[in-house]
Protein backbone atom coordinates (compact mmCIF):
# COMPACT_ATOMS: atom_id res chain seq x y z
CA UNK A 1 48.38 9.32 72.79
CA UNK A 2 45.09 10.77 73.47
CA UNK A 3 44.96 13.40 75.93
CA UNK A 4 40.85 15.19 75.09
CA UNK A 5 38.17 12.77 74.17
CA UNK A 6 34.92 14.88 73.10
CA UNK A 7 31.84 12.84 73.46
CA UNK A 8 28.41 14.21 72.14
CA UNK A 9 25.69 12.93 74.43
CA UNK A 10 21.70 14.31 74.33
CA UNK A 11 20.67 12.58 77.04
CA UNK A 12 19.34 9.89 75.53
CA UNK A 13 20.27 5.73 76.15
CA UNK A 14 21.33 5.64 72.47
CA UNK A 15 23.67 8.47 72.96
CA UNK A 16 24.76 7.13 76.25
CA UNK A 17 26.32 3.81 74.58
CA UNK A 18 29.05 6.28 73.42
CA UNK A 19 30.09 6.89 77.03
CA UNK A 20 31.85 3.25 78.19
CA UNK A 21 34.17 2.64 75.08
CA UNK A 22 35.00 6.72 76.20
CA UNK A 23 35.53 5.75 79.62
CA UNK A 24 38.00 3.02 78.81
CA UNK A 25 39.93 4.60 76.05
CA UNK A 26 39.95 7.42 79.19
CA UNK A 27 41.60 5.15 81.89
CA UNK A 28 44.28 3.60 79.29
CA UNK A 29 45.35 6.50 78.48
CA UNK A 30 44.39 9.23 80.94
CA UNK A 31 42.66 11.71 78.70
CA UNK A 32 40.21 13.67 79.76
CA UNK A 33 36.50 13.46 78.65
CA UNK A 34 34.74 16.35 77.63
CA UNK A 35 31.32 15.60 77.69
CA UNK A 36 28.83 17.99 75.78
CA UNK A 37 25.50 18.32 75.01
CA UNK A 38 24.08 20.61 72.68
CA UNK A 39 20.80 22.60 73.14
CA UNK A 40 19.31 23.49 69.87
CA UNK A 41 16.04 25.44 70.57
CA UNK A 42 15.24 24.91 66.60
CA UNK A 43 14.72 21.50 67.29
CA UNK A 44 11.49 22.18 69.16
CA UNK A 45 9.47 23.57 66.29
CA UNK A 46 6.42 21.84 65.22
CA UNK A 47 6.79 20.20 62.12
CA UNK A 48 3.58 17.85 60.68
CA UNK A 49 4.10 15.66 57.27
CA UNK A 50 3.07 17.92 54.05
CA UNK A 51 2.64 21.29 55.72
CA UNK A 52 4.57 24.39 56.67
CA UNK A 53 5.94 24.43 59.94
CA UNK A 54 5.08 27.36 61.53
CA UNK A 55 7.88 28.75 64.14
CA UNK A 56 6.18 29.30 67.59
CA UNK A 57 8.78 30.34 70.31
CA UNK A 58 7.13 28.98 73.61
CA UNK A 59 9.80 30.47 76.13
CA UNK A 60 8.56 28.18 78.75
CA UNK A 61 9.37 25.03 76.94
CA UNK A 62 12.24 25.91 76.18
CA UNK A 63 13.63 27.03 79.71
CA UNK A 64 12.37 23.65 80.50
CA UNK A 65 14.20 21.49 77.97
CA UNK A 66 17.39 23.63 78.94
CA UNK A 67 16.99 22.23 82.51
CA UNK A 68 16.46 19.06 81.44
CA UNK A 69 19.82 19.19 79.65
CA UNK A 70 21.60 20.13 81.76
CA UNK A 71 20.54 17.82 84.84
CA UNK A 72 21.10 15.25 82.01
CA UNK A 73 24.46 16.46 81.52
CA UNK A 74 25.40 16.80 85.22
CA UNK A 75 23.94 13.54 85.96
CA UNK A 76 26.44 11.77 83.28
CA UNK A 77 29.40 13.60 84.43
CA UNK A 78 29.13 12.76 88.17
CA UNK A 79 28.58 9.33 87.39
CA UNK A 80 32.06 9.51 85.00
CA UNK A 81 33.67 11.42 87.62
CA UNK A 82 32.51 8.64 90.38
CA UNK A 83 34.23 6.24 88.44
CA UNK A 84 37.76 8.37 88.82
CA UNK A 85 37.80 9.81 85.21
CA UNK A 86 38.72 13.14 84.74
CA UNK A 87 35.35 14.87 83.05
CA UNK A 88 35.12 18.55 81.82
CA UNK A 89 31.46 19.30 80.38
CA UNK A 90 29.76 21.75 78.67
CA UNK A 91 25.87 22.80 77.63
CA UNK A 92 26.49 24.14 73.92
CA UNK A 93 23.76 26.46 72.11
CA UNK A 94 23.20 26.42 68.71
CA UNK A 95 22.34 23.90 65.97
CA UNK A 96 23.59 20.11 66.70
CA UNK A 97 26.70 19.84 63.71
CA UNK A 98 27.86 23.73 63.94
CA UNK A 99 28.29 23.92 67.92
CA UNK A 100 30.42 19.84 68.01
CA UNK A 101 32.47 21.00 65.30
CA UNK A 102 33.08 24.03 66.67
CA UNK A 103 33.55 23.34 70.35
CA UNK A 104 35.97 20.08 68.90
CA UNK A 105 38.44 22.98 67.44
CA UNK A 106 38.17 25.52 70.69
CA UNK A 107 39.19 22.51 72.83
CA UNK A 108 41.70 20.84 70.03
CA UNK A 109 40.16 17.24 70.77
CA UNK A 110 42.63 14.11 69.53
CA UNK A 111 39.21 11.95 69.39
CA UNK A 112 35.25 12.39 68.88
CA UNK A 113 33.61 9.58 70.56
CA UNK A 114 29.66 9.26 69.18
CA UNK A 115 27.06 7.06 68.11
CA UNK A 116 25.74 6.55 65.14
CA UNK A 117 22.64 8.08 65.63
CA UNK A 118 19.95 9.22 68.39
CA UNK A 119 17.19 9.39 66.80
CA UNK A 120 14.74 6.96 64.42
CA UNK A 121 11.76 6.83 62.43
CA UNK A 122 10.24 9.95 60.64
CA UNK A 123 12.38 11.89 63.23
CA UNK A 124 15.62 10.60 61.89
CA UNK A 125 14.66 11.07 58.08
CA UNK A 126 13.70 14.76 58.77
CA UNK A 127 16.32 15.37 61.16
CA UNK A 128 18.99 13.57 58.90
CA UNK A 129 21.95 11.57 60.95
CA UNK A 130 23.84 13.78 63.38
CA UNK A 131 26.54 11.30 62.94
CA UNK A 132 26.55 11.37 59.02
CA UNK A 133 26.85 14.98 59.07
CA UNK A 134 29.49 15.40 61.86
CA UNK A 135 31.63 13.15 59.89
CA UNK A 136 31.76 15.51 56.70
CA UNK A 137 32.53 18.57 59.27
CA UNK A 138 34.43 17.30 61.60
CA UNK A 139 38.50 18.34 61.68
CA UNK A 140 39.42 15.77 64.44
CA UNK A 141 39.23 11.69 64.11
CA UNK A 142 36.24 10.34 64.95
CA UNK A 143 35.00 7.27 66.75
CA UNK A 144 31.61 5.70 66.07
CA UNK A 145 29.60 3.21 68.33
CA UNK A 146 26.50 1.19 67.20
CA UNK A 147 23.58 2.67 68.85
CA UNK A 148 21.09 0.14 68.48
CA UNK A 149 20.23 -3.48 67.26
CA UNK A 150 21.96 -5.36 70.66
CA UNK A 151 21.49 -4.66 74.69
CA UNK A 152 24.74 -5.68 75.24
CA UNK A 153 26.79 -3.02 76.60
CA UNK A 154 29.72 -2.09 74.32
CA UNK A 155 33.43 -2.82 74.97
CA UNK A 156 36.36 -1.40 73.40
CA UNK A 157 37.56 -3.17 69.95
CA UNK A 158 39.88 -5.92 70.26
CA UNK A 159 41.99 -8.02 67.84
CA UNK A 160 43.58 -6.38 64.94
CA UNK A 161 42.98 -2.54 63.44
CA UNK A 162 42.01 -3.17 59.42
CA UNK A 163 43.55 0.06 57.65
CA UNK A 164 42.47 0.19 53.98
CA UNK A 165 45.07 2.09 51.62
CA UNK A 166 44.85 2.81 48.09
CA UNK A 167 48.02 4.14 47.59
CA UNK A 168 47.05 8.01 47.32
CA UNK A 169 48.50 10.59 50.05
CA UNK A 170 44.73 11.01 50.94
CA UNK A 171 44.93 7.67 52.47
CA UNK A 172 47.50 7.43 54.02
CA UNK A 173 46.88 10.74 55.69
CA UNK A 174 45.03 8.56 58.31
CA UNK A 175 47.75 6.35 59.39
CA UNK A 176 49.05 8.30 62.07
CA UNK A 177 45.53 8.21 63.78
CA UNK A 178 45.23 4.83 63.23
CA UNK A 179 48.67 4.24 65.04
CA UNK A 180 46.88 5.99 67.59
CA UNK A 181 44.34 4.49 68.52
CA UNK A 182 46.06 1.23 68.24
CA UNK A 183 48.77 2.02 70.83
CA UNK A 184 45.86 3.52 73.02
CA UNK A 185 44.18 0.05 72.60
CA UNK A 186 47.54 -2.13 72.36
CA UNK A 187 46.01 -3.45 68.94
CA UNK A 188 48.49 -4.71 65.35
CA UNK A 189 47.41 -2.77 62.79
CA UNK A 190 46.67 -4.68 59.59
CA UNK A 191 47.47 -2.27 56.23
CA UNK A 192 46.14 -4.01 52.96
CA UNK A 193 44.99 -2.36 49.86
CA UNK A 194 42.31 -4.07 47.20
CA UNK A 195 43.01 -4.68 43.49
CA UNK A 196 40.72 -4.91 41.36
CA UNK A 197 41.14 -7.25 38.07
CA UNK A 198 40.84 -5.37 34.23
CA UNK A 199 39.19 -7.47 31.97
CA UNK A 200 41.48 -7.41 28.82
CA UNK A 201 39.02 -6.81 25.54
CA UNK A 202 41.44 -9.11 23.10
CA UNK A 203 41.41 -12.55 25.99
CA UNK A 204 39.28 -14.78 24.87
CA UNK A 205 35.74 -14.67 26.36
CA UNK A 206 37.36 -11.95 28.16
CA UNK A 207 39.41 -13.79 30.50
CA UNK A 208 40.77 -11.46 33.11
CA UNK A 209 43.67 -11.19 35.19
């Protein structure tokens, strides 16, 4: 059972669409959610199609965006804590991927709880998806949650857990995480593997089978 639930959040509402599927898998199974944001300074630098960015450290701005983190942060986590969940937060420095991977070891979470991405346009395509890239790094199961494309606010999955197996070790290395998250959820889990037919080059017209 889950007992630390990291959630990435950057203070914006796609972000925040993370935090009530958190909250629930919280109060089923009284984890605690650690909440972080991550201030990345490097994020700030001008950057214009076809040129060279040029780096230009503006020590204002950034005290300012630091602020603004944090009251973002402390903002989500008395509105978690309000709601009777136990919420431990912390304002990361450092580049986005590096600092959630890192800080998801230090605190040994069971479960990273994110969406899929909080930023579009040009933005995203220069920026890349946080998501993407946290997935490759990441050394803990993770969770994602649709960030866009609906208002509706998201609930926690229901009916049966698909679990696709191929037959390799690799595969099933996963199982135990689905288990958990299906006991945390009171889901069945569904195993299945896919075959794929082999044509046979001497059937004729290549029937296959």
């Amino acid at each position: 059972m889950y007992k630390k639930l990291l959630v990435p959040y950057d203070g914006s509402p796609f972000s925040a669409r993370a935090l009530p599927i958190a909250a629930a898998l919280a109060r089923r199974t009284g984890a605690t959610l650690h909440l972080v944001l991550v201030h990345d300074p490097s994020s700030y630098i001008p950057f214009v199609a076809a040129e060279v960015a040029v780096e230009v450290y503006d020590s204002e701005l950034e005290h300012e965006r630091r602020g603004h983190d944090r009251r973002a942060l402390e903002a989500q986590v008395a509105t978690l804590a309000s709601q009777g969940l136990l919420v431990s937060s912390r304002l990361l420095e450092g580049t986005t991927i590096e600092a959630l991977v890192e800080y998801g070891q230090e605190i040994g979470a069971d479960l990273t709880v994110m969406t899929t991405h909080g930023r579009g346009g040009f933005e995203r395509l220069r920026l890349g998806s946080v998501a993407s890239a946290y997935l490759v790094r990441a050394t803990n199961p993770v969770l994602l949650v649709r960030g866009g494309g609906t208002d509706a606010v998201p609930v926690v999955p229901s009916g049966s857990l698909l679990c696709p197996l191929d037959g390799s070790p690799f595969s099933e290395a996963m199982i135990p995480h689905a288990r958990a998250f299906a006991e945390a959820l009171d889901m069945p889990m569904a195993l299945f593997g896919v075959t794929v037919p082999h044509a046979m080059p001497m059937a004729p017209i290549g029937t296959e089978l």
